[in-house]
Protein backbone atom coordinates (compact mmCIF):
# COMPACT_ATOMS: atom_id res chain seq x y z
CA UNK A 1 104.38 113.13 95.68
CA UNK A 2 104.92 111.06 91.96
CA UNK A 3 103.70 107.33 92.44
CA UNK A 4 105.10 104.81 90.00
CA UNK A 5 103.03 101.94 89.53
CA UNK A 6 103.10 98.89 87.67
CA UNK A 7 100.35 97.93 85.44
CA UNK A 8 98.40 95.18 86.70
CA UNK A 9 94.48 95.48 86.15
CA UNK A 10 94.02 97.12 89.57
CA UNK A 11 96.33 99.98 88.97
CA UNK A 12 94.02 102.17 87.23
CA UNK A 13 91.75 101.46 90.46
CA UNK A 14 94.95 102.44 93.19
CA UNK A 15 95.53 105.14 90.59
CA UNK A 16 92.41 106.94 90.54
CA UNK A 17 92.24 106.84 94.85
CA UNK A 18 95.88 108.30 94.82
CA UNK A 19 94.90 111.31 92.74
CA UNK A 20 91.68 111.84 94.54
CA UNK A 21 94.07 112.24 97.90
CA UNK A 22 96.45 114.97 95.62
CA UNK A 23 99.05 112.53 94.41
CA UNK A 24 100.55 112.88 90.71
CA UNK A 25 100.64 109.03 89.74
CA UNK A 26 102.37 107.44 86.24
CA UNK A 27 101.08 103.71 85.14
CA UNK A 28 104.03 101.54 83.92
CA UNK A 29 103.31 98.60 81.41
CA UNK A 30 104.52 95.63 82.22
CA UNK A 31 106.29 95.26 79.11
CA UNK A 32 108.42 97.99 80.16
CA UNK A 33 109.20 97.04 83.80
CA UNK A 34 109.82 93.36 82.60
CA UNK A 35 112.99 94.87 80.40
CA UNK A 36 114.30 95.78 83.76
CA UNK A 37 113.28 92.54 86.16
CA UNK A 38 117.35 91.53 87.28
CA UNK A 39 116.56 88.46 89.41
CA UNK A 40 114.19 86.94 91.67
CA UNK A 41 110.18 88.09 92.04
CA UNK A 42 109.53 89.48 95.33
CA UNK A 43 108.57 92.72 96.54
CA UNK A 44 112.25 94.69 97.35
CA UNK A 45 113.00 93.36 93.71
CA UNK A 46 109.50 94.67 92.46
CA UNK A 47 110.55 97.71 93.68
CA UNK A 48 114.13 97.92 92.74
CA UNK A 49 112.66 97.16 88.96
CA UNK A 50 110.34 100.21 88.88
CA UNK A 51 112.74 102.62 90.43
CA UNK A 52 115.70 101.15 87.91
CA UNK A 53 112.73 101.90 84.98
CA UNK A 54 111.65 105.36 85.94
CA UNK A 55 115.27 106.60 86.26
């Protein structure tokens, strides 16, 4: 399974327990997913901004 996660400090922490359990994992800047952000902060919006980014 590919995680996409966006870069905040403890990332690279979530990151490195995903892979130890077999997941293939990508880190996102924030720069990047901030070029996407379309409204409102929340969490379905976090998420709508990562999958719009990774497309």
């Amino acid at each position: 399974m590919l995680l996409i996660l966006a870069e905040p400090i403890s990332s690279q922490h979530w990151a490195r327990e995903l892979i130890k359990l077999g997941h293939q994992v990508k880190l996102m800047t924030g720069k990047l997913v901030k070029s996407f952000v379309m409204g409102n902060k929340g969490d379905v919006a976090d998420a709508k901004t990562i999958w719009t980014a990774v497309q």
